[in-house]
N, C-alpha and C. Protein backbone atom coordinates (compact mmCIF):
# COMPACT_ATOMS: atom_id res chain seq x y z
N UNK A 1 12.94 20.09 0.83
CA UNK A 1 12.10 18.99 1.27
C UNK A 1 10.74 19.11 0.57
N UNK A 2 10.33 17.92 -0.02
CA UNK A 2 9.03 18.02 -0.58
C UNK A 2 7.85 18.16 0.39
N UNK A 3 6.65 19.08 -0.07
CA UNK A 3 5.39 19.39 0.62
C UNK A 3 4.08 18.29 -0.04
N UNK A 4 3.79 17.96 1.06
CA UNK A 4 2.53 16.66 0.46
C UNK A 4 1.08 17.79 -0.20
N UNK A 5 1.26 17.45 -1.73
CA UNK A 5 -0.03 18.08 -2.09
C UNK A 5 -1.41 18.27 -1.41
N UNK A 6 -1.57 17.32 -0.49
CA UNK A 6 -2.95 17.31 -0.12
C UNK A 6 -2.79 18.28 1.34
N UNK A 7 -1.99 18.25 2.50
CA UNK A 7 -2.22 18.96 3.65
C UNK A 7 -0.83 19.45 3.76
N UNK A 8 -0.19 20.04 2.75
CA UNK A 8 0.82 20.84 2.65
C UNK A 8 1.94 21.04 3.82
N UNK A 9 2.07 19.88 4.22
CA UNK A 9 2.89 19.13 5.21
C UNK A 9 4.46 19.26 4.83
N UNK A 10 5.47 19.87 5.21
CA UNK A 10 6.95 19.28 4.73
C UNK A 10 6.81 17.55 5.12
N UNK A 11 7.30 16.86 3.97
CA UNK A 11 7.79 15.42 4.63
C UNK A 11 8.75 14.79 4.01
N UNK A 12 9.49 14.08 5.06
CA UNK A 12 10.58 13.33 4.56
C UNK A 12 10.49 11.83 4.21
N UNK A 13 9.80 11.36 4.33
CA UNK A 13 9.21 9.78 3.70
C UNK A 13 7.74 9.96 3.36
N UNK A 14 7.35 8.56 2.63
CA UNK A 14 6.41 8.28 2.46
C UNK A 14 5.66 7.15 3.03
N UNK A 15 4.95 6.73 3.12
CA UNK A 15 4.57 5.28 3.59
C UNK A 15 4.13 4.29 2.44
N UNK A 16 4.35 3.44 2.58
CA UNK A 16 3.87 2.68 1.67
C UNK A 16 2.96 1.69 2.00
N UNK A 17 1.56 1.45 1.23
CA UNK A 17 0.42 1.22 1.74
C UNK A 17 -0.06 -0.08 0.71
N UNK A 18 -0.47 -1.11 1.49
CA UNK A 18 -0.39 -2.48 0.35
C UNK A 18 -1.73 -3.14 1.18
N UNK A 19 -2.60 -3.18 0.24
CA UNK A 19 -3.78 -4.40 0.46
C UNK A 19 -3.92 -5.32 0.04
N UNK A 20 -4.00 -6.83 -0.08
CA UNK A 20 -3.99 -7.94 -0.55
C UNK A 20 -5.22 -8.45 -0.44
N UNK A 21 -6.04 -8.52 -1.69
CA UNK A 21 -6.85 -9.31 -1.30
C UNK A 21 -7.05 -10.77 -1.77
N UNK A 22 -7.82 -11.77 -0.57
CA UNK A 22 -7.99 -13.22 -0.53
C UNK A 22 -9.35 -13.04 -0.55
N UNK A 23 -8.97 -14.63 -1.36
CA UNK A 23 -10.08 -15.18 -1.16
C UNK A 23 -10.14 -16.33 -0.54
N UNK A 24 -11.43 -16.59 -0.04
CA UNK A 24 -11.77 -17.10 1.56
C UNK A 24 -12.89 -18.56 0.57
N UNK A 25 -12.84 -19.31 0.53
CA UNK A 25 -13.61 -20.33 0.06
C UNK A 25 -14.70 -20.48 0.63
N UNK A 26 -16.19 -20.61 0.87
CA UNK A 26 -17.34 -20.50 1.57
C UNK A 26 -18.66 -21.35 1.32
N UNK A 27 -19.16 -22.40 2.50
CA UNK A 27 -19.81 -23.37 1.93
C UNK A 27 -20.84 -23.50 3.41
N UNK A 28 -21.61 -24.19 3.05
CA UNK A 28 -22.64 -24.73 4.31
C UNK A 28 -22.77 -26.16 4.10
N UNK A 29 -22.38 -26.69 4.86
CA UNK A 29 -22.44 -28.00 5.09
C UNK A 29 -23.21 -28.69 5.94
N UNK A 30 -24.14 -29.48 5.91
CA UNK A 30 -25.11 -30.05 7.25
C UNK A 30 -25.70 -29.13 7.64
N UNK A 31 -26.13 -27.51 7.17
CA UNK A 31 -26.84 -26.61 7.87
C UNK A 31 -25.34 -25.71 8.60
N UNK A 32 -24.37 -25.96 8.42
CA UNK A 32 -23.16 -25.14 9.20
C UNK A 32 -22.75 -24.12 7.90
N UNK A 33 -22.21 -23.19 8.77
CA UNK A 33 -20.90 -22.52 7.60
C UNK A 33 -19.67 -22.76 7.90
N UNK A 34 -19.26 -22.92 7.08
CA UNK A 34 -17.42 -23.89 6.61
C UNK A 34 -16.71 -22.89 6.08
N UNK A 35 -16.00 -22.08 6.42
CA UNK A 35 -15.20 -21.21 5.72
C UNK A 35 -13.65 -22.18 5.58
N UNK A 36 -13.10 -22.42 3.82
CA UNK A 36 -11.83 -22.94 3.62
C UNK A 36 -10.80 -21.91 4.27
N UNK A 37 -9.69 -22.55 3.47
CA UNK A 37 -8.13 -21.64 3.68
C UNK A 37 -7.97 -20.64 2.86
N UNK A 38 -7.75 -19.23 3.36
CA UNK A 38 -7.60 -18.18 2.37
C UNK A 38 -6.29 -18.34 1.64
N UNK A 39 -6.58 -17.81 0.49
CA UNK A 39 -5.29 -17.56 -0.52
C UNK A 39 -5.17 -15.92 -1.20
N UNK A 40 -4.40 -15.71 -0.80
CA UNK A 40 -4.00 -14.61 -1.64
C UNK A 40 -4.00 -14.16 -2.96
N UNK A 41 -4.94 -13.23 -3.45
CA UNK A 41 -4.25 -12.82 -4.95
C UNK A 41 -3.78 -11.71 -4.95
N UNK A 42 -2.29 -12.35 -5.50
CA UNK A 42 -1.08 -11.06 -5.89
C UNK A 42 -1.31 -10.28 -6.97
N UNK A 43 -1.88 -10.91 -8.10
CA UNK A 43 -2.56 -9.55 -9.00
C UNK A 43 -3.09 -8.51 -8.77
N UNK A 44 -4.58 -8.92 -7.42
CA UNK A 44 -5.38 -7.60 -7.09
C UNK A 44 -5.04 -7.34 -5.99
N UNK A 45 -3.80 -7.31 -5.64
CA UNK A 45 -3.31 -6.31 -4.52
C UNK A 45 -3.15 -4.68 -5.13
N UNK A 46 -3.41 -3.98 -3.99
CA UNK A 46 -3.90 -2.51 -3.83
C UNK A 46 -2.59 -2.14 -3.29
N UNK A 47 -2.12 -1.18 -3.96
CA UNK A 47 -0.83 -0.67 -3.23
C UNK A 47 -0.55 0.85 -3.49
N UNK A 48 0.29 2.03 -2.61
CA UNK A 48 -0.05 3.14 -2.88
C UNK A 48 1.05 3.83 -2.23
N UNK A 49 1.60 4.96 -1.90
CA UNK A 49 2.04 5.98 -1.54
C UNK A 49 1.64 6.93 -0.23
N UNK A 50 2.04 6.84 0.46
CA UNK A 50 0.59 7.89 1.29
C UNK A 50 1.69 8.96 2.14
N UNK A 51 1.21 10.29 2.22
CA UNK A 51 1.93 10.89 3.07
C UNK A 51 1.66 10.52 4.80
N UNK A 52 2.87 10.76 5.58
CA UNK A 52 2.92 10.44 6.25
C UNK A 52 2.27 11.51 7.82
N UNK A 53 1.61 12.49 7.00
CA UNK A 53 0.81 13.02 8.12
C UNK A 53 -0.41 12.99 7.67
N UNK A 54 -1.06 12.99 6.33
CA UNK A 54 -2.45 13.41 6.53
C UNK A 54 -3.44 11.62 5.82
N UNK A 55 -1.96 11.01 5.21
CA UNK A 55 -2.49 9.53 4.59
C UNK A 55 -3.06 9.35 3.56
N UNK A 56 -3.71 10.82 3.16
CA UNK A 56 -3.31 11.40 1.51
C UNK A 56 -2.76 10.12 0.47
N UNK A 57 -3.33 9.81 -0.46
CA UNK A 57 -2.45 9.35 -1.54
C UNK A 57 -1.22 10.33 -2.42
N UNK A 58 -0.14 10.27 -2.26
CA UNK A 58 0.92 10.62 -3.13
C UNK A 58 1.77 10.62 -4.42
N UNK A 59 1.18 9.32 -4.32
CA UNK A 59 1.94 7.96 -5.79
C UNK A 59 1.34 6.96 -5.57
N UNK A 60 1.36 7.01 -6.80
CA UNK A 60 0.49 5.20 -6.92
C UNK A 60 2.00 4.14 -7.56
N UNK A 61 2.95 4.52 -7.76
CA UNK A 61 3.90 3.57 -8.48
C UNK A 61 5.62 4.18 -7.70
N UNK A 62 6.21 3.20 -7.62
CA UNK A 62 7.89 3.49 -6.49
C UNK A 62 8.36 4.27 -7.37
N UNK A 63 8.49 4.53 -8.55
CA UNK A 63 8.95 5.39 -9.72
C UNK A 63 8.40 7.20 -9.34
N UNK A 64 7.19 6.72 -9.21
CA UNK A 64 6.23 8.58 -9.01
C UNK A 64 7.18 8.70 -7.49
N UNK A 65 6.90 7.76 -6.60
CA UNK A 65 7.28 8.19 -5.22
C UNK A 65 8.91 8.62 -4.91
N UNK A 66 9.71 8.01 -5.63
CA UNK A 66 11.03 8.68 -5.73
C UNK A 66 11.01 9.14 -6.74
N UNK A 67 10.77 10.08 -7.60
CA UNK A 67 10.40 11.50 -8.32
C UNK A 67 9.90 12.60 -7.37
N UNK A 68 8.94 12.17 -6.37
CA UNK A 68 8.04 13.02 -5.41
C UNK A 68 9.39 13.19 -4.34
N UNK A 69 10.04 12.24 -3.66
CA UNK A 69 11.15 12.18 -2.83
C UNK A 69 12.12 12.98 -3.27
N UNK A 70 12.55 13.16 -4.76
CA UNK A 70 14.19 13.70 -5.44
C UNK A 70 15.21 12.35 -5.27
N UNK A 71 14.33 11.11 -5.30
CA UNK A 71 15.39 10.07 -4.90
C UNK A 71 15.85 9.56 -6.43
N UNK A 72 16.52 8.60 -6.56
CA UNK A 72 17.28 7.22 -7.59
C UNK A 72 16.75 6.10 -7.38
N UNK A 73 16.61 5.85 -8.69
CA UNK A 73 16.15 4.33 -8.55
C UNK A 73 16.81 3.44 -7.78
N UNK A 74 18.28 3.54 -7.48
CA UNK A 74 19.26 2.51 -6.47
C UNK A 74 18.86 3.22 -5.10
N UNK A 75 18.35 4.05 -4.78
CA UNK A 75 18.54 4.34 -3.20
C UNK A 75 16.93 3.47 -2.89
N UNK A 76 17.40 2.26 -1.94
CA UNK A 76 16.42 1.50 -1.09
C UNK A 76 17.28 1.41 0.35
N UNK A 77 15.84 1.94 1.17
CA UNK A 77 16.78 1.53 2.43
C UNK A 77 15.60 0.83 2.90
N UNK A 78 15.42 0.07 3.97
CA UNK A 78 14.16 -0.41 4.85
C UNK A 78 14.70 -0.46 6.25
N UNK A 79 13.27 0.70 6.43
CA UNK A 79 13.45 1.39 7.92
C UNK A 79 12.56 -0.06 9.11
N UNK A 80 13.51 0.22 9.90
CA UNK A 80 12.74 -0.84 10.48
C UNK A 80 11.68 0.13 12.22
């Protein structure tokens, strides 16, 4: 079983950690603030690896994280 570099934890998964950021449109109107409809950009989403006890970064890419696991590129499961 792999040990998480940072708090030398045995662990058996990883977490996977995803930020998206929007943007929020922003205006004053009549003396008010008007915030539009957010939209998402999928380019500068933040996404990462993290162990699952200390939250540690692990991997930054699903490739490093099943290398770090001993997994295959075909093994996907989603834990619910």
């Amino acid at each position: 079983m792999p040990r998480c570099p940072a708090c030398g934890k045995e662990i058996t998964h990883l977490i996977y950690a995803r930020s998206i950021v929007e943007w929020i449109p922003f205006q004053v109107w009549d003396g008010k603030k008007v915030y539009g409809d957010p939209y998402p950009l999928e380019n500068d989403a933040i996404s990462q690896f993290e162990c699952p006890e200390c939250l540690k970064t692990v991997a930054k890419t699903e490739e490093e994280a099943l290398k770090f696991l001993g997994g295959k590129p075909d093994m996907v499961t989603y834990l619910s």
